[in-house]
Protein backbone atom coordinates (compact mmCIF):
# COMPACT_ATOMS: atom_id res chain seq x y z
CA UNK A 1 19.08 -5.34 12.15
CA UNK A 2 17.00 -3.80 8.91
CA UNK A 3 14.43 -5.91 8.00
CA UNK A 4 14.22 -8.76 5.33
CA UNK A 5 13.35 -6.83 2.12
CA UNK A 6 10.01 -7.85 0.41
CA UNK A 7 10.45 -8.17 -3.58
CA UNK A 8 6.89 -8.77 -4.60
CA UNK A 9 4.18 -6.32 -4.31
CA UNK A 10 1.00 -6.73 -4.07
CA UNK A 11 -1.63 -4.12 -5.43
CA UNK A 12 -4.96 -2.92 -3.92
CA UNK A 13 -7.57 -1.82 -4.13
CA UNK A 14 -8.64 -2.39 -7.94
CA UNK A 15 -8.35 -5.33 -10.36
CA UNK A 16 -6.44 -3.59 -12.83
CA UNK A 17 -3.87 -1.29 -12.02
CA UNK A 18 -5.05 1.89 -12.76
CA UNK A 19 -1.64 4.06 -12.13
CA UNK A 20 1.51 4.74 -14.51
CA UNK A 21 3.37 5.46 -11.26
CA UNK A 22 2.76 1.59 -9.95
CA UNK A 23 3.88 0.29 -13.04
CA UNK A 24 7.31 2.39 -12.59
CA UNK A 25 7.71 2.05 -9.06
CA UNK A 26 7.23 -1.87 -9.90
CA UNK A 27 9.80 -2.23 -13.13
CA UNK A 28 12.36 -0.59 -10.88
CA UNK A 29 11.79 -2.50 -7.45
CA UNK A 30 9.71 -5.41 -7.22
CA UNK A 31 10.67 -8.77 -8.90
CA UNK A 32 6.76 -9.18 -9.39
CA UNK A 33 3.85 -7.06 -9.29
CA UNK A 34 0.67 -9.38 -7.57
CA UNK A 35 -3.15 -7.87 -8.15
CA UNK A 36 -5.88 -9.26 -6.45
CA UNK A 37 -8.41 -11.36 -8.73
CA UNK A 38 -11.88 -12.82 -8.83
CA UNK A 39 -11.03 -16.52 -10.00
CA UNK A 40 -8.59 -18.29 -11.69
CA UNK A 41 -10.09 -17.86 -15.25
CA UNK A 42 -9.83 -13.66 -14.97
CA UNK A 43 -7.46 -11.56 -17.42
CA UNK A 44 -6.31 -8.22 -16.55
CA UNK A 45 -6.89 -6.20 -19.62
CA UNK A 46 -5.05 -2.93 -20.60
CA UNK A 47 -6.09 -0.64 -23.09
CA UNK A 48 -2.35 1.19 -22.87
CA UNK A 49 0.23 -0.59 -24.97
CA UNK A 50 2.76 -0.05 -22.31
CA UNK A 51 1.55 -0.69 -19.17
CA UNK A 52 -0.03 -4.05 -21.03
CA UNK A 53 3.42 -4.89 -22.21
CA UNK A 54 4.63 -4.41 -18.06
CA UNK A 55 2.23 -6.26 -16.66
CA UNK A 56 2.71 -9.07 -19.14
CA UNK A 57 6.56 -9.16 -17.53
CA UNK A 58 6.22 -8.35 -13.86
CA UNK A 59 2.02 -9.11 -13.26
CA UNK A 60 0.98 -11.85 -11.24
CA UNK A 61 -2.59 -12.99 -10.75
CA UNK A 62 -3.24 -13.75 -7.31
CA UNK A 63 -6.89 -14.92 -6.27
CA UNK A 64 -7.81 -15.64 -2.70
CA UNK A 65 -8.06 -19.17 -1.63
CA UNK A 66 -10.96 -20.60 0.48
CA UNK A 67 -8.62 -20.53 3.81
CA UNK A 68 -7.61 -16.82 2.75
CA UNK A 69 -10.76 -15.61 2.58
CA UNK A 70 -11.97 -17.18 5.56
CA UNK A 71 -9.06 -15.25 7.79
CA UNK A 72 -10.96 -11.88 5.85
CA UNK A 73 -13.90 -12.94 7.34
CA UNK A 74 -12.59 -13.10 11.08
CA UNK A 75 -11.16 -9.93 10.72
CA UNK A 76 -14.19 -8.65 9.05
CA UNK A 77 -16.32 -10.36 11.68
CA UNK A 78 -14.72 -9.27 14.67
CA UNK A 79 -14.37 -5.24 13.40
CA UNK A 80 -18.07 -5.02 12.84
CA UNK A 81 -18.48 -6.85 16.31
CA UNK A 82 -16.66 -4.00 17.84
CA UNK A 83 -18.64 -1.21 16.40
CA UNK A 84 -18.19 0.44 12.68
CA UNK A 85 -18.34 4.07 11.85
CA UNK A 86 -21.49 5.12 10.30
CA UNK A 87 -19.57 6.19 6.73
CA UNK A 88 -19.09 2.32 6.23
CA UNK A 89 -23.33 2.25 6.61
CA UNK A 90 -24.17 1.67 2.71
CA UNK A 91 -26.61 4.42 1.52
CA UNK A 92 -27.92 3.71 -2.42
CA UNK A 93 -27.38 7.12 -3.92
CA UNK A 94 -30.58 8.90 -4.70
CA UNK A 95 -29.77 11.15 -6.86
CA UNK A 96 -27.74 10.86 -10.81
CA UNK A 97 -23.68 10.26 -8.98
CA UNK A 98 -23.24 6.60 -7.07
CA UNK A 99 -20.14 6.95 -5.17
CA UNK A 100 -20.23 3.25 -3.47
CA UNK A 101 -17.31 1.02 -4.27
CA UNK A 102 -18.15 -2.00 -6.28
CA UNK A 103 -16.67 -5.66 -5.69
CA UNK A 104 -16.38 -8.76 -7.41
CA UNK A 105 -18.77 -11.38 -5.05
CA UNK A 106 -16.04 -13.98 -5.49
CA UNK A 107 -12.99 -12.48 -3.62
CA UNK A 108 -15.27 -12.81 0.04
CA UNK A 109 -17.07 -15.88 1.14
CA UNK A 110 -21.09 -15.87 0.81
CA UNK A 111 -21.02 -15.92 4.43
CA UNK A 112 -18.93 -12.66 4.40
CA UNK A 113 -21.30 -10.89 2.22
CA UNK A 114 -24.19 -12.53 4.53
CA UNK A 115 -22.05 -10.61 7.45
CA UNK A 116 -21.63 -7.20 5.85
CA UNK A 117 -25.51 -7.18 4.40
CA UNK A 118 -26.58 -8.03 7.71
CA UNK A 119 -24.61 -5.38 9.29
CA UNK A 120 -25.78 -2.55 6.68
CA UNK A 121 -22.76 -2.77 5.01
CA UNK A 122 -24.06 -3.69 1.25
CA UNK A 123 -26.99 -4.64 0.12
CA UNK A 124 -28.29 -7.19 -2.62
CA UNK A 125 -26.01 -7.45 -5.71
CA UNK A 126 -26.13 -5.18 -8.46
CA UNK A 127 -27.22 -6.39 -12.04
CA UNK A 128 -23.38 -6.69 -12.87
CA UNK A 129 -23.31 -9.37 -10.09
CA UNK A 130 -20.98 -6.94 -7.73
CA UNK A 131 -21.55 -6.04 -4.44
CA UNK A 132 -22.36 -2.21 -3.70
CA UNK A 133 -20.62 -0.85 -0.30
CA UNK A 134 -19.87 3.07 0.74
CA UNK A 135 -16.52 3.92 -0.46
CA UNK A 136 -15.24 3.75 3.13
CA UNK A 137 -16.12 0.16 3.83
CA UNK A 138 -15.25 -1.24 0.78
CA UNK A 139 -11.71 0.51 0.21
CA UNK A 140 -11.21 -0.68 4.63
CA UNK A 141 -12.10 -4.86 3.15
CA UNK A 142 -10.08 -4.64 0.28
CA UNK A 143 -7.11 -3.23 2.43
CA UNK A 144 -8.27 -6.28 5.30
CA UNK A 145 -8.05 -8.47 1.86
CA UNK A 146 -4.80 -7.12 0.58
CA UNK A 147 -3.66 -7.69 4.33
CA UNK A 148 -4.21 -11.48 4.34
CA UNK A 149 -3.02 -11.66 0.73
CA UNK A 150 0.37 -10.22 1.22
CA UNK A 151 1.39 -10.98 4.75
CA UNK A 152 5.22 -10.69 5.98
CA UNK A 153 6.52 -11.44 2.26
CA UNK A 154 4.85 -8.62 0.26
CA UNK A 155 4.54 -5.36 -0.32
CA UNK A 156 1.62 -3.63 -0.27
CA UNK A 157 1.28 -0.56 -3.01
CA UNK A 158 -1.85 1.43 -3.75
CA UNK A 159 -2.86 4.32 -5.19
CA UNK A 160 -5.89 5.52 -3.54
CA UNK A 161 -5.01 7.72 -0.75
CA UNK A 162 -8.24 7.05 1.19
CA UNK A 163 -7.24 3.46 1.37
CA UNK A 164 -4.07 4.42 2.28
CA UNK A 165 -5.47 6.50 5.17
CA UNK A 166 -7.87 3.39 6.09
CA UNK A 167 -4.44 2.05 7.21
CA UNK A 168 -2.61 4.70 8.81
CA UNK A 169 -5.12 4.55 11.45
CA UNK A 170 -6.76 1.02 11.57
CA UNK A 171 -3.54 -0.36 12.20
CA UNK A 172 -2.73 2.07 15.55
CA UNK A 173 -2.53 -0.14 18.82
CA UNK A 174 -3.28 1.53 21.91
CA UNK A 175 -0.74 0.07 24.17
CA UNK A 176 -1.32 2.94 26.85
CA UNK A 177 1.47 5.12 28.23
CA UNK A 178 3.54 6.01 29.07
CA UNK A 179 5.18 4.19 25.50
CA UNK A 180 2.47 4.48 23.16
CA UNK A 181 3.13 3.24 19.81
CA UNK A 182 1.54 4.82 16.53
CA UNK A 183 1.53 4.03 12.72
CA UNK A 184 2.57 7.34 11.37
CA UNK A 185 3.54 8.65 7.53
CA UNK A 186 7.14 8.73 6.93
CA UNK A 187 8.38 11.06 4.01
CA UNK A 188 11.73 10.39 1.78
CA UNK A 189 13.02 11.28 -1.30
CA UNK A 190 13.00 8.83 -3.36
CA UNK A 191 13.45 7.94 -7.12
CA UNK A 192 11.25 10.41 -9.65
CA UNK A 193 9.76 7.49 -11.73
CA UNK A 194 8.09 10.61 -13.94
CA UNK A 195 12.20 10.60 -15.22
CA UNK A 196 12.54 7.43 -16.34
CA UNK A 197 10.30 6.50 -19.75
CA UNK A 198 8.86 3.41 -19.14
CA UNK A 199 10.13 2.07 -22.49
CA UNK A 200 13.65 2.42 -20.65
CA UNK A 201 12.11 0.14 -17.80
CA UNK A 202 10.47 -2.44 -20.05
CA UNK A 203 13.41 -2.78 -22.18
CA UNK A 204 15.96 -3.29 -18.85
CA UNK A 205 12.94 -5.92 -17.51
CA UNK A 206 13.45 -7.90 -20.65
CA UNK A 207 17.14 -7.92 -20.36
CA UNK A 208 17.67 -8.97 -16.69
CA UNK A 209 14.86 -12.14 -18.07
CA UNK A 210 16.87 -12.68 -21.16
CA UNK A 211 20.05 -12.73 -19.77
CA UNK A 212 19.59 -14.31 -16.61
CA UNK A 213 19.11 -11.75 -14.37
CA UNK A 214 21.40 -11.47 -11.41
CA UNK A 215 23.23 -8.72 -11.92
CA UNK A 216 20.61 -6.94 -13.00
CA UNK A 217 18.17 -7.98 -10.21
CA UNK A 218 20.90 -7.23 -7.91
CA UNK A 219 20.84 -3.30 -9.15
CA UNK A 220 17.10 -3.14 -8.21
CA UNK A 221 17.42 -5.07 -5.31
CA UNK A 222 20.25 -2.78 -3.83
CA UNK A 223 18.22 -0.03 -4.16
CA UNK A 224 15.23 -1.09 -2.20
CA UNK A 225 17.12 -3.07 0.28
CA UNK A 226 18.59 0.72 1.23
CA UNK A 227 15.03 2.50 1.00
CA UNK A 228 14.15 -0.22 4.02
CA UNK A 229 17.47 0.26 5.69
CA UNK A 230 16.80 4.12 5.82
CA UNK A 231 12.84 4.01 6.63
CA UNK A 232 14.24 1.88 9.87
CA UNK A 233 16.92 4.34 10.72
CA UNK A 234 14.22 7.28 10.66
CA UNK A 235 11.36 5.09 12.13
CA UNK A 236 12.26 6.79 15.83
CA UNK A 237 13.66 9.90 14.24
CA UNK A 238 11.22 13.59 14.48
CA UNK A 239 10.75 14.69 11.34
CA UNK A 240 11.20 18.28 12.56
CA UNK A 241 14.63 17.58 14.41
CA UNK A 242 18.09 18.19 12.65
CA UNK A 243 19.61 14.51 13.54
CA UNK A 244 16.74 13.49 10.62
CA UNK A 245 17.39 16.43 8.16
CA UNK A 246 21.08 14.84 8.36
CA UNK A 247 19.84 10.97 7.78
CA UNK A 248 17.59 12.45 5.13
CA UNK A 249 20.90 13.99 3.41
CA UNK A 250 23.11 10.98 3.77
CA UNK A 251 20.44 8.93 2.37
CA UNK A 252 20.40 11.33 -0.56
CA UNK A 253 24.06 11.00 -1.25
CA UNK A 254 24.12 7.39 -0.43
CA UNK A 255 21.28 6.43 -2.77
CA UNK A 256 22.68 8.35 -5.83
CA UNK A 257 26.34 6.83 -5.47
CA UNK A 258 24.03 3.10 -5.35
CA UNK A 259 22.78 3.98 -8.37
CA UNK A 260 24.83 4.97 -10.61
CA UNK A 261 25.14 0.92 -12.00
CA UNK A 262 21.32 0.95 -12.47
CA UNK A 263 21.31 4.78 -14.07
CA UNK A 264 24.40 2.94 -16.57
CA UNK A 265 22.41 0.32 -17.38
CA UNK A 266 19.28 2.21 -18.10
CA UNK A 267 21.47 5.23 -20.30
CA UNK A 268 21.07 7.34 -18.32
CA UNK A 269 24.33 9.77 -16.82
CA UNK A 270 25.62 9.59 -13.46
CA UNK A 271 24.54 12.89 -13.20
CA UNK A 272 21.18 12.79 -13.97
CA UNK A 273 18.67 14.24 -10.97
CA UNK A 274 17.01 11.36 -10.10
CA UNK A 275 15.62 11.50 -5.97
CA UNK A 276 13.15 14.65 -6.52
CA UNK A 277 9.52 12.91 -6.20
CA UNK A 278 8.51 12.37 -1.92
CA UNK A 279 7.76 8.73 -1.18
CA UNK A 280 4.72 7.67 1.48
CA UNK A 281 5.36 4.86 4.01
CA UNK A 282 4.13 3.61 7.10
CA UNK A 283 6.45 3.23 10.19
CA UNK A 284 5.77 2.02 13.71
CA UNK A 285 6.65 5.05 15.98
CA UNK A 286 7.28 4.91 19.94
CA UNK A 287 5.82 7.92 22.63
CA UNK A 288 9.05 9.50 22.33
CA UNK A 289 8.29 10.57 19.22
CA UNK A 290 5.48 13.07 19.52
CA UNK A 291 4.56 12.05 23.20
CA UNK A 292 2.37 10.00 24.62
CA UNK A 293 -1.26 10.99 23.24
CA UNK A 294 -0.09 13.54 20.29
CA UNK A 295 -1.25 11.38 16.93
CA UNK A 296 -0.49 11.55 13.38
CA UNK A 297 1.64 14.40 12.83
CA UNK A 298 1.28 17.11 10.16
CA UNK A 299 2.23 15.54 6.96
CA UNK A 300 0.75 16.69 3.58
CA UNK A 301 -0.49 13.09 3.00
CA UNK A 302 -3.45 13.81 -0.07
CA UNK A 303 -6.73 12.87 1.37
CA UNK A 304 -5.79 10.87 4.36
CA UNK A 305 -6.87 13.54 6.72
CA UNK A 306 -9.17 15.57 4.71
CA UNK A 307 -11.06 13.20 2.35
CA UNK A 308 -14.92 13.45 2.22
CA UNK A 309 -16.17 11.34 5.56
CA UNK A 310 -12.58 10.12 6.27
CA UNK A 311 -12.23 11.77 9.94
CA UNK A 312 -15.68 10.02 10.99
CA UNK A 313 -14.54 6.55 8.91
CA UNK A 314 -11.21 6.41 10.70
CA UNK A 315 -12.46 7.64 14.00
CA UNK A 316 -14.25 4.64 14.64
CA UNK A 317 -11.19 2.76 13.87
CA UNK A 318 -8.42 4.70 15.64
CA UNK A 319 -6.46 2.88 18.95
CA UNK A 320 -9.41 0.15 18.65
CA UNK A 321 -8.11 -3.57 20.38
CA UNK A 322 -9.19 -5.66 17.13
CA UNK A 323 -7.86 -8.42 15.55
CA UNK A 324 -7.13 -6.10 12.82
CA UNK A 325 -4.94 -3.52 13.98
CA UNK A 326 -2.81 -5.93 15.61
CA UNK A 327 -2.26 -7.25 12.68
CA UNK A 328 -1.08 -4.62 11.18
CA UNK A 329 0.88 -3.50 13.84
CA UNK A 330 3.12 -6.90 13.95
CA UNK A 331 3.62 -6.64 10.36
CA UNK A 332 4.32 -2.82 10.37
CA UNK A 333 6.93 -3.50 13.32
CA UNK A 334 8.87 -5.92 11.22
CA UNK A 335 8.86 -4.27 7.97
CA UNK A 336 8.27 -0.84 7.70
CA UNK A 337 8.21 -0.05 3.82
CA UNK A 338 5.36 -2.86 4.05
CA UNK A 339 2.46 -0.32 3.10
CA UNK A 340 3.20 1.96 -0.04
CA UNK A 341 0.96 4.71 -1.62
CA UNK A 342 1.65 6.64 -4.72
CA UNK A 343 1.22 10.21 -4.30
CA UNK A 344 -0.11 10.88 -7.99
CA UNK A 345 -0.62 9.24 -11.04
């Protein structure tokens, strides 16, 4: 059976969510958009009318709770006691560009930050109060944060690809052949959120609240309950074989008949073009996929493979035993469109 669909997202790795594209993707399918925050006195600010205006209607502060924060330090704990590559070694830069990753001290435990200092991970906090790590290691803990956060009810959504990439290959389990399974990218077409103003969203948001909401929530709710149904059709399916081209097409068809309630309700015509922008997830794959030993395949994923330091940082991650990929893995098994990432802003 498909999986139970997840209607709340949860968005890493920033405060504040810096892409238009989350703000569509979240109007359209998630009942609520989560971002990780410092404490419970924070406030998300938005200099953009509009995506102020959306998060004011589907954002929901979520900040880590003592317990939470002590599962990020097991995690954390028990990755840098199997061995960390040496891109997540923090370096302060020496010259006029810093590229480290900044984080708010109160979203880890002292004892965390005692942990990664101690390791060579960060170093003393900055004037601002922050903690300084390489962009590697601190895009990996806010993924391991974001990971404890949403567990089997959320979403995740980013739009940072090397954070994406941190878990396309942190969360592989080597369970040796001949059956090997493998988190690999999954392509589909899905919705082009570039075609739909976001005034158009905000306005629809405000009616399914005003009006009470289930038949509107239900035209949203079709929509990604299909996205899941297909991702777990295709999890098994080659990418290069025909039996997917043809699941790929009846998906296509499927999704725009499905929608032609929500393109009525949003003015738009039946006819409008709407499935034209690809769509990243993660999917648990078996050996008969690409064979036992063959990795990620050959998707255009930007950054995930190519990104400065990225093949060294996820090297010392890939097929490791830790607490952290299996994780992953048990989550990925059960929901497949539970890891999102934007392709562009």
């Amino acid at each position: 059976p498909p999986p139970a669909t997840m209607r709340t997202a949860l968005y890493y790795p920033h405060t504040e969510v810096r892409s238009r594209n989350v703000i569509h993707t979240a109007l359209l399918l998630w009942d609520n958009l989560e971002y990780i925050a410092p404490f419970e006195g924070y406030s998300a600010h938005y200099e953009d009318v509009e995506t102020a205006e959306a998060m004011e209607i589907i954002g929901r502060k979520r900040v880590p709770s003592e317990s939470e924060k002590g599962q990020v330090h097991a995690l954390i704990e028990d990755l840098i006691a199997r061995g960390v590559p040496a891109t997540f070694r923090y370096e302060p830069a020496s010259g006029t560009q810093d590229h480290s990753y900044e984080m708010w001290p109160q979203k880890l435990l002292h004892e965390t930050w005692d942990l990664l200092r101690d390791a060579g991970l960060t170093d003393r906090h900055l004037d601002n109060r922050d903690y300084p790590m390489s962009q590697s290691a601190g895009l990996s803990v806010m993924a391991i944060l974001a990971d404890v956060l949403a567990g089997e009810t959320r979403s995740r959504i980013t739009d940072r690809s090397l954070a994406y990439a941190t878990i396309a290959n942190a969360a592989q389990v080597d369970a040796g052949p001949p059956n090997p399974a493998r988190v690999v990218p999954l392509t589909f077409k899905g919705i082009a959120y570039d075609r739909l103003p976001i005034d158009r969203l905000i306005d629809f948001r405000k009616r399914e609240a005003r009006e009470g909401g289930s038949d509107y929530r239900k035209f949203r709710h079709n929509y990604l309950e299909a996205v899941e149904k297909h991702l777990a059709r295709i999890t098994r399916v080659d990418a290069r074989t025909a039996h997917r081209a043809q699941l790929d097409e009846e998906f296509r068809i499927d999704m725009e008949d499905d929608l032609a309630d929500l393109k009525k309700e949003l003015g738009f015509a039946r006819t409008d073009a709407w499935l034209s922008k690809e769509v990243v997830a993660l999917a648990i794959a078996g050996g008969t996929l690409f064979g036992a030993g063959v990795g990620i395949p050959h998707i255009p994923v930007p950054e995930v493979l190519t990104a400065s330091g990225s093949l060294a940082m996820l090297g010392g991650l890939l097929g490791s035993r830790n607490k952290l990929a299996k994780a992953r893995y048990d989550v990925l098994r059960k929901h497949p469109m539970a890891y999102l990432h934007e392709l562009s802003d």
